[in-house]
Protein backbone atom coordinates (compact mmCIF):
# COMPACT_ATOMS: atom_id res chain seq x y z
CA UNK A 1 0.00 0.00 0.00
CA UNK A 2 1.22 3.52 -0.38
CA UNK A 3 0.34 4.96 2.70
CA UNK A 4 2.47 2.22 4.72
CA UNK A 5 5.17 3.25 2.41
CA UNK A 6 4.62 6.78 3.44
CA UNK A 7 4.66 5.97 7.20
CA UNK A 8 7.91 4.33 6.44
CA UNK A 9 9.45 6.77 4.76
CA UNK A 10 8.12 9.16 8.05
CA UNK A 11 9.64 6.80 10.20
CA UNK A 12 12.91 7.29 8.96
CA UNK A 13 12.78 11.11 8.02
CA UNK A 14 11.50 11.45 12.01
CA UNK A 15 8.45 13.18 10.25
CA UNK A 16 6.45 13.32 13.54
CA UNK A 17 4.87 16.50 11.86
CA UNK A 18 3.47 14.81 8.92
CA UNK A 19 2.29 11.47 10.67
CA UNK A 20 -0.02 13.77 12.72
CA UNK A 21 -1.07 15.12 10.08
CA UNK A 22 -2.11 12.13 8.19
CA UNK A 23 -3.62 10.70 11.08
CA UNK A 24 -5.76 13.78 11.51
CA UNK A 25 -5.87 14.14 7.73
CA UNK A 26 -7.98 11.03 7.57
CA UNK A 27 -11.67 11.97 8.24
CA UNK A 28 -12.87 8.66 8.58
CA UNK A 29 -10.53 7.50 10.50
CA UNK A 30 -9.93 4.14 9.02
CA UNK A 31 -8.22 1.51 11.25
CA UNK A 32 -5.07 0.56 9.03
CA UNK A 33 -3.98 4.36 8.64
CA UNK A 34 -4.54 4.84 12.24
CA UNK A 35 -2.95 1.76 13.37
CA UNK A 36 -0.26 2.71 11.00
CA UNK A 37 0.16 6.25 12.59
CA UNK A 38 0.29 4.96 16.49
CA UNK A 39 2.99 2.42 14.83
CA UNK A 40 5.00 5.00 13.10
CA UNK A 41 4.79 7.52 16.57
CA UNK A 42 6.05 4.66 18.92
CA UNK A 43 8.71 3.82 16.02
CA UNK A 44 9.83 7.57 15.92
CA UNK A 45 10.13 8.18 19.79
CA UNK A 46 12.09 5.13 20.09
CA UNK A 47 14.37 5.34 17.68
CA UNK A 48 14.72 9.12 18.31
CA UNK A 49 13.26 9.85 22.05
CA UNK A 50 13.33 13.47 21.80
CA UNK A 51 10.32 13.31 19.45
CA UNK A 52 8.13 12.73 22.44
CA UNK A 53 7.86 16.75 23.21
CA UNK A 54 6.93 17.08 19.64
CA UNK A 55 4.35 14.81 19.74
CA UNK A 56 3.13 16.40 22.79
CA UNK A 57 3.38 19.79 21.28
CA UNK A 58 1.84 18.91 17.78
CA UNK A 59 -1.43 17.62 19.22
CA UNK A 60 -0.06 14.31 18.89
CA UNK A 61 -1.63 13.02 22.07
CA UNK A 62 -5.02 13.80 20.88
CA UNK A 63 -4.86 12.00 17.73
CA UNK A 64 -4.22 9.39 19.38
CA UNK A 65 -6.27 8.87 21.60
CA UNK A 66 -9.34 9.90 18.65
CA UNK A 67 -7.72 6.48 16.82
CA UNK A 68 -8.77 5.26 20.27
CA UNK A 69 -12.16 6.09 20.59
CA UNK A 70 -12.85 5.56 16.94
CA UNK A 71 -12.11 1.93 16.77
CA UNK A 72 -12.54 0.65 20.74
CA UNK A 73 -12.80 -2.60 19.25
CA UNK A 74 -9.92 -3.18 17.37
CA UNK A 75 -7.23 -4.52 19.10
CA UNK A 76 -4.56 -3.82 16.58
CA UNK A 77 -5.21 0.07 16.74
CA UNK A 78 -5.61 -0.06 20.79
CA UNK A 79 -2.59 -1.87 21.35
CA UNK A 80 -0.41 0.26 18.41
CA UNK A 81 -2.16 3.17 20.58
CA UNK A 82 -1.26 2.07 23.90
CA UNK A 83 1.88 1.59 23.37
CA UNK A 84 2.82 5.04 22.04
CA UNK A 85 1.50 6.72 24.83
CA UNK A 86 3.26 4.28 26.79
CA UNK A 87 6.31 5.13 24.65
CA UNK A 88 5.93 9.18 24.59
CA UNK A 89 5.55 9.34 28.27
CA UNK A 90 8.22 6.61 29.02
CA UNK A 91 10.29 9.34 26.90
CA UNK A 92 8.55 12.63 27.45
CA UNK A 93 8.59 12.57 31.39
CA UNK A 94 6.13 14.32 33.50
CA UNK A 95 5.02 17.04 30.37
CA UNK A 96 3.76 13.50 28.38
CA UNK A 97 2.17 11.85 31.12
CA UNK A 98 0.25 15.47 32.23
CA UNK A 99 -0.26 15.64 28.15
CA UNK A 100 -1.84 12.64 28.33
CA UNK A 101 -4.21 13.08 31.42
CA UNK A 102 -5.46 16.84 29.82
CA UNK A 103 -6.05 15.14 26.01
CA UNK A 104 -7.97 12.50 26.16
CA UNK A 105 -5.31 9.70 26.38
CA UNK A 106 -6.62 8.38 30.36
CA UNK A 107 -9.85 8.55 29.22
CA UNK A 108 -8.97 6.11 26.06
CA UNK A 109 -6.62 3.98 28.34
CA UNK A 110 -9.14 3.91 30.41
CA UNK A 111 -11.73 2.53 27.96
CA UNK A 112 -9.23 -0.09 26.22
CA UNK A 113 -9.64 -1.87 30.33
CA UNK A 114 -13.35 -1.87 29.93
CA UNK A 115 -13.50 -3.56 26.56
CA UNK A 116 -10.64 -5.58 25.84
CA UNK A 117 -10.11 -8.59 28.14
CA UNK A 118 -7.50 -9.10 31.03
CA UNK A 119 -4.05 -10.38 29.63
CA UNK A 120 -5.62 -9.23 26.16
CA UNK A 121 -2.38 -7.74 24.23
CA UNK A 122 -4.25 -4.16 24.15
CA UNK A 123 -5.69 -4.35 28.28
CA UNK A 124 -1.68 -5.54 29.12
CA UNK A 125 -0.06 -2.63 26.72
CA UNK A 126 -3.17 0.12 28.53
CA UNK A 127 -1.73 -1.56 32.38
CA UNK A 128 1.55 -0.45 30.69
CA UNK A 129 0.81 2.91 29.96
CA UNK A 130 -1.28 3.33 32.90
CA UNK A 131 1.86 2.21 34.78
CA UNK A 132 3.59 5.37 33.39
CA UNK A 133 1.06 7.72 34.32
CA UNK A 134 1.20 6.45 38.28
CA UNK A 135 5.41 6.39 37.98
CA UNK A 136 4.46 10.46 37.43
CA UNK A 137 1.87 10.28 40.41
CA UNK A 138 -1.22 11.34 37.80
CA UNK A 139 -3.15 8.26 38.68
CA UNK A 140 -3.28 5.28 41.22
CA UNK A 141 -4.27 2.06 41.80
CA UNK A 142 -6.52 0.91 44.08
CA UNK A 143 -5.52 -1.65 46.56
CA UNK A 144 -5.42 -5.39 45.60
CA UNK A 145 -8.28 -7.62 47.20
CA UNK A 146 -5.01 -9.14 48.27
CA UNK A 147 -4.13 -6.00 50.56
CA UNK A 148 -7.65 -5.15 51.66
CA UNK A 149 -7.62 -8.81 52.97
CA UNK A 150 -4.40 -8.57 54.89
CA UNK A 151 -5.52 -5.23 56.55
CA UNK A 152 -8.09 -6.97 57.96
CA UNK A 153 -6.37 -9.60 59.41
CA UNK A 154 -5.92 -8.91 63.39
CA UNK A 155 -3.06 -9.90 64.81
CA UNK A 156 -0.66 -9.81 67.87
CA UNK A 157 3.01 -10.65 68.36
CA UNK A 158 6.57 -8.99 67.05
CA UNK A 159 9.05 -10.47 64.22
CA UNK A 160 12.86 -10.31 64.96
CA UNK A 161 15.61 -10.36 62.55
CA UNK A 162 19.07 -11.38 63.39
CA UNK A 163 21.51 -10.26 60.92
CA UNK A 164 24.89 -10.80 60.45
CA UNK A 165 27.14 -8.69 58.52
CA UNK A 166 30.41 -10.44 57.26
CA UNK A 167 33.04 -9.21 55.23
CA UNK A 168 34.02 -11.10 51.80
CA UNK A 169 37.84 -12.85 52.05
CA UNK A 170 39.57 -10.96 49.41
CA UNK A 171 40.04 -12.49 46.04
């Protein structure tokens, strides 16, 4: 197809300018140029990881997450999706992840839980991205049934330790 020769010919001009632009370009949104377009922004960032700010800056983060909500179905466009976010806040630092939060890209994450199965390829690559955001302190996760369980747990009696602290023979 043309278009995935385009994308690859973005990918290795860095054209993070002109991949938004297509993405947005495309009024219908169809799923291959949009899965194409996540694709080509992860590919960008991580072969060059100070495209993240531009991505941030170009509105990036929005088209993005529109690919999102356009095609909540489709796993290859939510996992393509989640993983650049993942990628352009991994890269972008604390700008990306409040990017993210302010443009629609939580919201999407957020979504991709609701319809796409646990240890689906897009819900694991959303946990991912979601893991980013919460490295930044944006979100959190609510406590494991695990750790609401062991706060209720009632117990008495103290735990000792005895250490020893050796030092190595010399090689």
């Amino acid at each position: 197809m043309a278009v995935e020769h385009l994308y690859h010919k973005a990918i290795e001009d860095r054209d993070v300018q002109w991949i938004v632009a297509e993405m947005r370009r495309d009024a219908g949104m169809s799923e291959p140029i949009q899965q194409w377009g996540c694709d080509a922004l992860f590919r960008v960032v991580q072969h060059n990881p100070p495209a993240a700010k531009e991505i941030v800056s170009c509105g990036g983060i929005e088209v993005v997450a529109a690919a999102m909500n356009r095609h909540p179905g489709s796993v290859e466009v939510q996992n393509e999706a989640c993983t650049a976010i993942w990628r352009v806040v991994r890269e972008g630092g604390f700008p990306a992840a409040k990017a993210v939060v302010e443009q629609g890209g939580l919201v999407a994450l957020n979504l991709v839980l609701k319809t796409h199965p646990d240890g689906s390829a897009p819900n694991e690559a959303a946990m991912l991205a979601l893991g980013c955001l919460a490295d930044h302190g944006l979100v959190s996760f609510g406590k494991s049934r695990q750790e609401e369980a062991l706060e209720q747990i009632q117990s008495k009696g103290k735990a000792f330790a005895q250490v020893f602290v050796v030092a190595e023979s010399g090689a």
